[in-house]
C-alpha atoms as a PDB file:
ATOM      1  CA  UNK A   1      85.245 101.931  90.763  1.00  0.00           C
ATOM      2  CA  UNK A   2      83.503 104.281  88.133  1.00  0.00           C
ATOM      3  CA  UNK A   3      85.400 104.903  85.097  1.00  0.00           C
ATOM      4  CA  UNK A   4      87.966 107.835  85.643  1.00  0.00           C
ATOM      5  CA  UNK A   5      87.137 110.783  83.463  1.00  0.00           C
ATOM      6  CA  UNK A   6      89.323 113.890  82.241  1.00  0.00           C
ATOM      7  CA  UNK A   7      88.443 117.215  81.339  1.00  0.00           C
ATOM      8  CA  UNK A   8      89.023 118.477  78.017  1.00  0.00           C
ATOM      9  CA  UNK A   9      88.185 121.253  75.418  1.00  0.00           C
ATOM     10  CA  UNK A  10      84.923 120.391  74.196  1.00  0.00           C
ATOM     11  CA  UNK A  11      86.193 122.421  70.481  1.00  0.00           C
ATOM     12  CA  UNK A  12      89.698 120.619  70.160  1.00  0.00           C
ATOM     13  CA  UNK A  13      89.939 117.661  72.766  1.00  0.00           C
ATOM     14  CA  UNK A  14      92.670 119.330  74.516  1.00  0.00           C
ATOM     15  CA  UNK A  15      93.495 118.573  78.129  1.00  0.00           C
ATOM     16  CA  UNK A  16      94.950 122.418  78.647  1.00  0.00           C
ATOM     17  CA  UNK A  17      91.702 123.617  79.639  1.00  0.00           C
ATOM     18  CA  UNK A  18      91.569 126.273  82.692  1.00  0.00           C
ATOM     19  CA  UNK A  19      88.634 127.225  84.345  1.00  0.00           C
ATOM     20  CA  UNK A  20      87.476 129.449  87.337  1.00  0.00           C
ATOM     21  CA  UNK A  21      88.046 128.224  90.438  1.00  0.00           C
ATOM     22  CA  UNK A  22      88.474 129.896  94.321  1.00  0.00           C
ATOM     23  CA  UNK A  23      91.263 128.843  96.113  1.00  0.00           C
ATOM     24  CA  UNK A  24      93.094 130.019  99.359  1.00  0.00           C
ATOM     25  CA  UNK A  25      96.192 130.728 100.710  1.00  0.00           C
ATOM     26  CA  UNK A  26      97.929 127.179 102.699  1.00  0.00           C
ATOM     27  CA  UNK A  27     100.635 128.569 104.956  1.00  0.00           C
ATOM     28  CA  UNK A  28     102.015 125.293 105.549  1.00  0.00           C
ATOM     29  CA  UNK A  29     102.400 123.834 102.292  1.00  0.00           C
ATOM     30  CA  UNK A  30     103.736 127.814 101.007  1.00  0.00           C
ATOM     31  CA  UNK A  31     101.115 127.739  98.134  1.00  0.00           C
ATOM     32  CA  UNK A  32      97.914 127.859  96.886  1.00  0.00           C
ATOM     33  CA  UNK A  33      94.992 125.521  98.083  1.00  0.00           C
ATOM     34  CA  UNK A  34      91.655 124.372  95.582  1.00  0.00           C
ATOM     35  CA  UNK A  35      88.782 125.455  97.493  1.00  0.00           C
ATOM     36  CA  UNK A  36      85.938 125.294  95.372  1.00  0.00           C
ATOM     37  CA  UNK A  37      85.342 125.604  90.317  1.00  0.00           C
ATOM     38  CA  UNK A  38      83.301 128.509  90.552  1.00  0.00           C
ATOM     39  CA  UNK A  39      79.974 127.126  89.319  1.00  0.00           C
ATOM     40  CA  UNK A  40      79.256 129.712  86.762  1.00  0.00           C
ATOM     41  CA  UNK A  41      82.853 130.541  85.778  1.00  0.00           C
ATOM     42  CA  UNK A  42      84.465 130.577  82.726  1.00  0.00           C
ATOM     43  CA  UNK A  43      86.288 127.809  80.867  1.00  0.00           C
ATOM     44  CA  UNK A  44      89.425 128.748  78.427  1.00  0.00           C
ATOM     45  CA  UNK A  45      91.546 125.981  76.086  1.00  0.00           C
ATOM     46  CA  UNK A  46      95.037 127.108  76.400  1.00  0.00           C
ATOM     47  CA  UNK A  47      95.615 125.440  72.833  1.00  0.00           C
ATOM     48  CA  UNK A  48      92.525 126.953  70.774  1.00  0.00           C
ATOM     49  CA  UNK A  49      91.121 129.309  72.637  1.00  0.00           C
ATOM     50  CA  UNK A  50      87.428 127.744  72.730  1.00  0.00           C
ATOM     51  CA  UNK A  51      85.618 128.955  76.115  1.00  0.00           C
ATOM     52  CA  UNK A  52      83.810 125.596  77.377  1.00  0.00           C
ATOM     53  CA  UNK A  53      84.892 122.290  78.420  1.00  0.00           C
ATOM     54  CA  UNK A  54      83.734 118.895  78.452  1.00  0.00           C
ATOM     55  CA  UNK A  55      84.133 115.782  80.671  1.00  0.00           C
ATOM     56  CA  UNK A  56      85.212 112.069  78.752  1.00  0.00           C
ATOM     57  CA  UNK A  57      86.134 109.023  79.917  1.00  0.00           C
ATOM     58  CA  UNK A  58      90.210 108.452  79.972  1.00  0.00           C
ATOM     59  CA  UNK A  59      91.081 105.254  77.957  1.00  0.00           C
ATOM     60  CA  UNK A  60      94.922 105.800  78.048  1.00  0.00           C
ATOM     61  CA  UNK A  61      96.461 102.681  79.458  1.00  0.00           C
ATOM     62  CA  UNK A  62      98.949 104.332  81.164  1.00  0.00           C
ATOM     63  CA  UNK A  63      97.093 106.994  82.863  1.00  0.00           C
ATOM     64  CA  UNK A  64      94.611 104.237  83.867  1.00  0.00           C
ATOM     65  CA  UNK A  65      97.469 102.394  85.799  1.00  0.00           C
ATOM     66  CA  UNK A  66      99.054 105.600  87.784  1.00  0.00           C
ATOM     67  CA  UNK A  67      95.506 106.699  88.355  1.00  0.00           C
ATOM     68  CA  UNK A  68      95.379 102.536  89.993  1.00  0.00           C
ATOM     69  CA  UNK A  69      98.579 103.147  91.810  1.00  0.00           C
ATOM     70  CA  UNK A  70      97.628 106.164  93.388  1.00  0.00           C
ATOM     71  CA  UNK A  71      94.614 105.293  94.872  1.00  0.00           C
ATOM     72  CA  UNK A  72      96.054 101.804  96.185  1.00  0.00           C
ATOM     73  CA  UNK A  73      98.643 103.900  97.948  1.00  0.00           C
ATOM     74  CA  UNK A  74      96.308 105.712  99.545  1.00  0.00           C
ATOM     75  CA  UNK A  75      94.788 102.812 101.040  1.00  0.00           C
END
């Protein structure tokens, strides 16, 4: 398994970081599908305001074991 990583304001470290993305409509589940991050799309921290964002590794023990349970329930 490679090391999970979270996306984060590259400015503040913040993890409120939206970015472009195309989605579609999912008339089963009554709500809007990801499709595709637009490649060239913007970035925005919801917390500073800084436009671009950064991958880093997540070292929170606790996020590393629901990440763990997740994936072994999907198994």
């Amino acid at each position: 398994m490679t090391q999970p990583e979270e996306y984060c304001c590259a400015d503040c470290g913040s993890t409120e970081v939206m970015v472009e993305a195309y989605c579609y409509w999912d008339n089963v589940t009554q709500r809007f599908a990801h499709y595709e991050t637009a490649d060239d799309g913007w970035d925005n921290c919801s917390d500073c305001g800084h436009d671009r964002g950064e991958f880093r590794p997540i070292t929170d023990l606790k996020t590393l074991a629901q990440i763990a349970i997740k994936q072994e329930e999907a198994a």
